[in-house]
Protein backbone atom coordinates (compact mmCIF):
# COMPACT_ATOMS: atom_id res chain seq x y z
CA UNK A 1 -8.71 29.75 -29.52
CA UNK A 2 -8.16 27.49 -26.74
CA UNK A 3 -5.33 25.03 -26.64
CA UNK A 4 -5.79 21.63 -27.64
CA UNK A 5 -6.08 19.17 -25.02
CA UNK A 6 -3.61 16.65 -24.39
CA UNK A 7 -3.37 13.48 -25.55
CA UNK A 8 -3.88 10.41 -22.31
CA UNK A 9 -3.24 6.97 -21.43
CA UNK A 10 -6.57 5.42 -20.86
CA UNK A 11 -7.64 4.05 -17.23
CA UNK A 12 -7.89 0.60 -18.18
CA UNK A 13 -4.13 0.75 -19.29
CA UNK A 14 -3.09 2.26 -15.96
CA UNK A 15 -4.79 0.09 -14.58
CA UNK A 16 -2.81 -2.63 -16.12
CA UNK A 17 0.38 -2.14 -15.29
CA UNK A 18 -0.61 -1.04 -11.43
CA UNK A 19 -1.55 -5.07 -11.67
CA UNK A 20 1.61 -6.46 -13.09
CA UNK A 21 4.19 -3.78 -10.95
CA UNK A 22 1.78 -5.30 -7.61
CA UNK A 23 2.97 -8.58 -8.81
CA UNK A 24 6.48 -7.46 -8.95
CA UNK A 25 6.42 -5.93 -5.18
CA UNK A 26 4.75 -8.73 -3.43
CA UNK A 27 7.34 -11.19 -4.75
CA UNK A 28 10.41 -9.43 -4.13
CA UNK A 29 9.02 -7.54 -0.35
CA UNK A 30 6.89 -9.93 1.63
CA UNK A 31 9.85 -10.27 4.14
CA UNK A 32 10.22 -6.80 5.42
CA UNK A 33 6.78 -6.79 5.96
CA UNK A 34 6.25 -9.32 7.76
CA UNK A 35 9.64 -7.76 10.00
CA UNK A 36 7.11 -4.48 10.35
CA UNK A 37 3.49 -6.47 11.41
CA UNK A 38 5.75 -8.51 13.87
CA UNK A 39 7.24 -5.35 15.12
CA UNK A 40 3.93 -3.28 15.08
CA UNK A 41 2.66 -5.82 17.30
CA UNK A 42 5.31 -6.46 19.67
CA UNK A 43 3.91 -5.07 22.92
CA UNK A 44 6.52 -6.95 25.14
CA UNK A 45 9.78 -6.07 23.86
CA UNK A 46 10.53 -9.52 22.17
CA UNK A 47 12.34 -7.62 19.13
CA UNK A 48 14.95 -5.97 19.56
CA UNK A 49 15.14 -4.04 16.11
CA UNK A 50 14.66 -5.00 12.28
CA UNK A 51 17.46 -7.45 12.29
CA UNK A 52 17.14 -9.13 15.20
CA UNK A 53 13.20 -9.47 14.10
CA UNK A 54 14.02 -10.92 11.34
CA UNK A 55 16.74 -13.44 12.81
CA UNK A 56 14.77 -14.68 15.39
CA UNK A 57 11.51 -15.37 12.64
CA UNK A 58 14.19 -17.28 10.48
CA UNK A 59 15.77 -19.35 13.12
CA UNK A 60 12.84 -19.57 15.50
CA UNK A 61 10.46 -20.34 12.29
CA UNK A 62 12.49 -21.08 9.30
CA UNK A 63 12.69 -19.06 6.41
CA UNK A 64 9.33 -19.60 5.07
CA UNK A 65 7.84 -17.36 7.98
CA UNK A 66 9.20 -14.30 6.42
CA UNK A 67 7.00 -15.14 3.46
CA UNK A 68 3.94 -15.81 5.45
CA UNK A 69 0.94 -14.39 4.21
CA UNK A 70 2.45 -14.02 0.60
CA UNK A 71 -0.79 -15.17 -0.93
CA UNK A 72 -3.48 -12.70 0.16
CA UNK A 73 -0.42 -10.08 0.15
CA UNK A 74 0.25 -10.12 -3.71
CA UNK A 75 -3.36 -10.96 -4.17
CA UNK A 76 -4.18 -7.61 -2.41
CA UNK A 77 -1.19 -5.42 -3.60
CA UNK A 78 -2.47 -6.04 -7.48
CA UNK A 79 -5.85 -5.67 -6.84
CA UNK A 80 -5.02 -2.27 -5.14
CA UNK A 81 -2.91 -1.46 -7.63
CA UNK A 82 -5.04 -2.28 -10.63
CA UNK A 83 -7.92 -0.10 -8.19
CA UNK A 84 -5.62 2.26 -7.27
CA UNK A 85 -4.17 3.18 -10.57
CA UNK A 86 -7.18 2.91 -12.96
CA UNK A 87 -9.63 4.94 -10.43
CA UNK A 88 -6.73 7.93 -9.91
CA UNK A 89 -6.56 8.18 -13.58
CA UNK A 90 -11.03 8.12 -13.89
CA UNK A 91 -10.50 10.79 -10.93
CA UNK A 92 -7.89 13.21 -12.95
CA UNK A 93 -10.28 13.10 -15.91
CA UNK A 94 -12.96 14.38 -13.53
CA UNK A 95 -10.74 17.52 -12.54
CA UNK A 96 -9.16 17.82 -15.77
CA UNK A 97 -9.76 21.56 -16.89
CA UNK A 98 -13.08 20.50 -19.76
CA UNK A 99 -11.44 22.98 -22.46
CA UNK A 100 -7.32 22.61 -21.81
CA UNK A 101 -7.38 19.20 -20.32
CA UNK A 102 -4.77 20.64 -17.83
CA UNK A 103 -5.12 19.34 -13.88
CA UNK A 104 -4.43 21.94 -11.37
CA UNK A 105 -2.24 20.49 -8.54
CA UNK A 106 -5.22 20.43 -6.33
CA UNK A 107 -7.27 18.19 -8.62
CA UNK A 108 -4.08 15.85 -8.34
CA UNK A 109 -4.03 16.06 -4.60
CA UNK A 110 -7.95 15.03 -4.80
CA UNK A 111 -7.60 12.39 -7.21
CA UNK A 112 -4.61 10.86 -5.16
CA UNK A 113 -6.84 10.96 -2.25
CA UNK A 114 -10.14 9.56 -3.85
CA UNK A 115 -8.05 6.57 -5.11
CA UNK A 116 -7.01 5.99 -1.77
CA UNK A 117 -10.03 6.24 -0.16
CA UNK A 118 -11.75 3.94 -2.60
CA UNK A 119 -8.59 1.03 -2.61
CA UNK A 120 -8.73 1.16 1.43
CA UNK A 121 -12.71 0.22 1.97
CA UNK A 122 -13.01 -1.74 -1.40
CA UNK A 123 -9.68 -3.84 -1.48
CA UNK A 124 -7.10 -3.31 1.54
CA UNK A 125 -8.65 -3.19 4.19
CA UNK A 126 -10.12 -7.13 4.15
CA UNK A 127 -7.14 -7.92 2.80
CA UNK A 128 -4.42 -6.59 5.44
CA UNK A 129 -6.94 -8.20 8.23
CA UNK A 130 -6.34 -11.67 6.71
CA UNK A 131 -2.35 -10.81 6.02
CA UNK A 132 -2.09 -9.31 10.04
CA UNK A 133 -3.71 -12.23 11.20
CA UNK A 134 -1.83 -14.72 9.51
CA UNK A 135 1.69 -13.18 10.11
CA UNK A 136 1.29 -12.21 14.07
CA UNK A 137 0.86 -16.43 14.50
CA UNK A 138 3.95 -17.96 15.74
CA UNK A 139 5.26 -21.19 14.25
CA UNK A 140 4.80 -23.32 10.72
CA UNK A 141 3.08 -26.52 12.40
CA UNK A 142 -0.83 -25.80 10.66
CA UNK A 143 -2.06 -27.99 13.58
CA UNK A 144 -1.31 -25.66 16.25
CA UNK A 145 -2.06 -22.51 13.95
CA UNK A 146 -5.76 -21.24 14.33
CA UNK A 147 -5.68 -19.89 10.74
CA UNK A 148 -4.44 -22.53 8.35
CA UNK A 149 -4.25 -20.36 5.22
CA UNK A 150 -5.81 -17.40 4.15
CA UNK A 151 -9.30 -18.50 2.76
CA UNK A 152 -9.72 -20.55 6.31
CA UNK A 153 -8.86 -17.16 7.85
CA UNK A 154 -11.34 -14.98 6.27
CA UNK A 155 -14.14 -17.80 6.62
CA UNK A 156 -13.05 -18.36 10.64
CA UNK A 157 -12.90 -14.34 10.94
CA UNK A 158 -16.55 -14.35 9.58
CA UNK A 159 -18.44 -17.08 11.23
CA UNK A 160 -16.59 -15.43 14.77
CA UNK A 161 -16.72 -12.17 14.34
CA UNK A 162 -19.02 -11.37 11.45
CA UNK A 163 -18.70 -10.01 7.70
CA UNK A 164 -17.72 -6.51 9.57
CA UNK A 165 -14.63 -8.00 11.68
CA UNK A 166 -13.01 -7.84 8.06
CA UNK A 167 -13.41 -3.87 8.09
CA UNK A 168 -12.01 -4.06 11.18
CA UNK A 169 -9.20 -0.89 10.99
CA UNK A 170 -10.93 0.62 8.30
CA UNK A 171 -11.12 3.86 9.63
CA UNK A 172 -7.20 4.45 9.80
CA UNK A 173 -6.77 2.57 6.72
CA UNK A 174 -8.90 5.40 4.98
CA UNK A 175 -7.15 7.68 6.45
CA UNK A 176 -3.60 6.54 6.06
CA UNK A 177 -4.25 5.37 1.96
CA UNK A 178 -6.04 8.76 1.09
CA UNK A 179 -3.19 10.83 2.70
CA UNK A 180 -0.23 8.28 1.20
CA UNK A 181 -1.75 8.46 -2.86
CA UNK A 182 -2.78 11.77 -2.35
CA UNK A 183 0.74 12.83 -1.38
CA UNK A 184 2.53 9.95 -3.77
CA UNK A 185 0.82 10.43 -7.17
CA UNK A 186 1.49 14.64 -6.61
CA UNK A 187 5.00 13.70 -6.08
CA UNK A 188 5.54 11.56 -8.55
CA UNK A 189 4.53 13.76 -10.45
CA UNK A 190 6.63 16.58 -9.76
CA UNK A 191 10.04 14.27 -9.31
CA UNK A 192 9.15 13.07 -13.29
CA UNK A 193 8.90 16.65 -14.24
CA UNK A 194 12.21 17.96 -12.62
CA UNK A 195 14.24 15.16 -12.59
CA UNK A 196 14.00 14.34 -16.00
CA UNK A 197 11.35 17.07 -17.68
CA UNK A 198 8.88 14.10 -18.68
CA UNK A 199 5.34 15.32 -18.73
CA UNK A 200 2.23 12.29 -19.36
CA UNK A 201 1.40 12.32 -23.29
CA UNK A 202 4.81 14.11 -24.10
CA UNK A 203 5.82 10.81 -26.03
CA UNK A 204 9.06 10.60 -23.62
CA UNK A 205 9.29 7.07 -21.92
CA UNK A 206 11.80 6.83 -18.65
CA UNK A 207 14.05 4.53 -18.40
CA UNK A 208 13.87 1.81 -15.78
CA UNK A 209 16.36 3.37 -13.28
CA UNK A 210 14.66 6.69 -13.57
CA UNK A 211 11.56 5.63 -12.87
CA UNK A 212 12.86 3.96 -9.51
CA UNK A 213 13.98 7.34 -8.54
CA UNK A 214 11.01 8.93 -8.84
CA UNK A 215 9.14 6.61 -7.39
CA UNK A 216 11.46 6.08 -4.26
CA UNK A 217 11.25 9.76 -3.46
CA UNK A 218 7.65 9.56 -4.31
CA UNK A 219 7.32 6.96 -1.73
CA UNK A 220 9.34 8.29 1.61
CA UNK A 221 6.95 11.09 2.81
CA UNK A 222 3.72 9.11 3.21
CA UNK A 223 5.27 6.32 5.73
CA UNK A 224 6.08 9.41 8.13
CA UNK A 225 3.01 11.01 7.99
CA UNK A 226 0.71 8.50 8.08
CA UNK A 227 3.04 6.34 11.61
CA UNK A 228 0.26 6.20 13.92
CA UNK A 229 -2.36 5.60 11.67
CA UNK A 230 -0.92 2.06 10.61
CA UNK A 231 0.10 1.34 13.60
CA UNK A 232 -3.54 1.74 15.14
CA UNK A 233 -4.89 -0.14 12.07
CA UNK A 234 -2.56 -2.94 12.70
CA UNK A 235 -3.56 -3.01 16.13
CA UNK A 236 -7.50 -2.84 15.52
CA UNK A 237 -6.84 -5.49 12.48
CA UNK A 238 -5.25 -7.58 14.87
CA UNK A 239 -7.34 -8.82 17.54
CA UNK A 240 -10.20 -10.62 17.42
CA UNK A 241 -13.81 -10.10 18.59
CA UNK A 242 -14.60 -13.74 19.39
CA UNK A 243 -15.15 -13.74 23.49
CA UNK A 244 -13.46 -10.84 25.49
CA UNK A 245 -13.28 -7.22 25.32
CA UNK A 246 -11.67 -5.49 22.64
CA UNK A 247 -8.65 -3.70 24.26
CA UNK A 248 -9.40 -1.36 21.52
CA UNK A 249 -12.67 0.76 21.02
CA UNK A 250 -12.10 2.22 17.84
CA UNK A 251 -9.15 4.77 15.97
CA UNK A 252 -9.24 8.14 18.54
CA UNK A 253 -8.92 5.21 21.37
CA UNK A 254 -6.59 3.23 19.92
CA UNK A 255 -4.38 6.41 19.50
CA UNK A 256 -5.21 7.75 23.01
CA UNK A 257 -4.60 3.94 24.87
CA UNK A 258 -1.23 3.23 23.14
CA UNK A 259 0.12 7.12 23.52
CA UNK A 260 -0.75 6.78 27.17
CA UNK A 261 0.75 2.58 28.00
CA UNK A 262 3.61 3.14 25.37
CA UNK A 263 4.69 6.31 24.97
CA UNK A 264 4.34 8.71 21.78
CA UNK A 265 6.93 6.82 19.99
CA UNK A 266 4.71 3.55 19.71
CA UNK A 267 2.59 5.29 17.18
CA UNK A 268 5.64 4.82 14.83
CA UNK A 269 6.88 1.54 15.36
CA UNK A 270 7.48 -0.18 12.40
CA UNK A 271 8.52 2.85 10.83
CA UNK A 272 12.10 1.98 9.64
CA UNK A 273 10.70 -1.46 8.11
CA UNK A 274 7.64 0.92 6.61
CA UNK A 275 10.81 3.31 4.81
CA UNK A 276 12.41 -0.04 4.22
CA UNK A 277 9.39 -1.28 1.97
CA UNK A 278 7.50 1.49 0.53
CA UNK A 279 9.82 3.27 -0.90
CA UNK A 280 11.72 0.30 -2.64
CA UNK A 281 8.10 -0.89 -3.70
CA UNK A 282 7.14 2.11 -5.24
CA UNK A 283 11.09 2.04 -7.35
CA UNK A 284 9.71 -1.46 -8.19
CA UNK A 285 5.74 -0.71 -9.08
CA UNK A 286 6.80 2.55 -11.20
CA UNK A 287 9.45 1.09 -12.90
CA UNK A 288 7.49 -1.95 -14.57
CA UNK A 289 3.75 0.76 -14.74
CA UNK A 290 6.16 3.49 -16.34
CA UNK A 291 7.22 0.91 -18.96
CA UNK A 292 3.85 -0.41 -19.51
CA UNK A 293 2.25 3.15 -20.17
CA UNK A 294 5.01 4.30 -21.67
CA UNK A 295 4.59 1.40 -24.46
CA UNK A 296 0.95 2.22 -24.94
CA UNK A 297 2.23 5.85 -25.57
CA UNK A 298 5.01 5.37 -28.16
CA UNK A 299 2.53 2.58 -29.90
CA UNK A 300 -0.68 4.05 -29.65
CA UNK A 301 -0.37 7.89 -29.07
CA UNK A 302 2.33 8.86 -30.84
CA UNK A 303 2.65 5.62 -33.69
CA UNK A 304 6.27 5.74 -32.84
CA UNK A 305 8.03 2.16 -34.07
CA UNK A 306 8.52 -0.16 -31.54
């Protein structure tokens, strides 16, 4: 007799709390990324590190430039979120063994990646091309700003550059989201299970803290695998196709060009404020999604009192 297949949280609820944990990130980690897009797209040597960065935006700008692009920022992290967390969990039940309900670490690996896939083309990429823009502008006065908010942004990108200049990146933005969820949801995954032996549908709920420290260590690998790739989508995201060449042809040029002006290290700038906002994001997002599910599974799965 085969075993009996294990109880899950439904999509819709993962879903859920990917939403309110995107929420949570945005608000608390808008500065450090602005820090990293400045960084990513200093070419001249303006910045002189993460601090300094960040000094010269605050007394150069004023402290509401480290929030800039806040809007289309939480906007996109709990849409991808919401994406990202609902479509990983339709993806497991996909590759979920049809008798055991077990998932093979490669079926995790695939689901990780197919959520990634799907949040970069549906959701991040037009998103981060609107957030890049925005934040690589210097100054707060709107009349000498060429995009006065985000919706202004998005319609000026289109009428100059066409529906497609907000895909603009997507290539490395597929490739850099598949690789990150592919390698974050597997590793979640495996911190939960050793760190503190919790298994999905095993009735257990984490506490808080724990689920920052699985999703911290969960979050470190991707932003050193995936460098180059966000700093050539930055760098295709950022300019503009209205008038002029584009410096950049596409992803394999982008590479090539800034690996032959800049040196292989380019292709990770922005790396330290990357490790400086992932990972805390991810302690953030899996601490409020961990509590979320983990209601649904004492209320609903196992009709423990609340």
């Amino acid at each position: 007799m085969s075993e009996s297949k294990k109880p899950t949280i439904p999509p819709y609820v993962k879903a859920l709390s990917g939403s309110i944990g995107g929420i949570m990130e945005a608000s608390c980690l808008q500065p450090i990324d602005v820090i990293k897009t400045r960084l990513q797209l200093d070419t001249a040597g303006t910045y002189k590190g993460i601090i300094h960065c960040g000094a010269t935006v605050y007394r150069t700008e004023g402290a509401r430039a480290l929030w800039k692009g806040l809007t289309p920022f939480a906007t996109h992290l709990t849409l991808k979120y919401t994406l990202r967390m609902g479509s990983n969990a339709l993806f497991q039940s996909a590759f979920k063994d049809s008798q055991t309900g077990q998932l093979s670490n490669t079926g995790r690996l695939l689901s990780g990646f197919g959520a990634g896939v799907l949040e970069a083309l549906v959701i991040v990429t037009p998103f981060e091309v609107v957030k890049i823009r925005l934040q690589q502008q210097r100054g707060l006065s709107l009349e000498l700003l060429k995009y006065k908010g985000p919706i202004h942004c998005a319609r000026t990108i289109i009428r100059e550059e066409g529906l497609r200049g907000l895909w603009a990146g997507a290539a490395p933005t597929v490739m850099r989201n598949g690789t990150n969820q592919a390698a974050m949801f597997t590793a979640k995954n495996a911190f939960d299970g050793i760190l503190w032996k919790k298994q999905e549908g095993d009735g257990k709920v984490l506490q808080p803290w724990q689920s920052m420290i699985s999703g911290f260590l969960a979050g470190t690998a991707g932003p050193v695998c995936t460098g180059p790739f966000d700093v050539v989508k930055t760098r295709l995201m950022a300019q503009g196709r209205a008038g002029g060449k584009l410096k950049y042809k596409g992803m394999v040029h982008a590479i090539r060009t800034i690996f032959a002006e800049e040196g292989l290290l380019a292709l990770w700038k922005g790396l330290l404020p990357r490790l400086m906002r992932i990972p805390p994001g991810q302690a953030i997002m899996w601490a409020v999604a961990d509590q979320v599910t983990g209601f649904y599974e004492r209320r609903y799965i196992h009709n423990a009192p609340l």
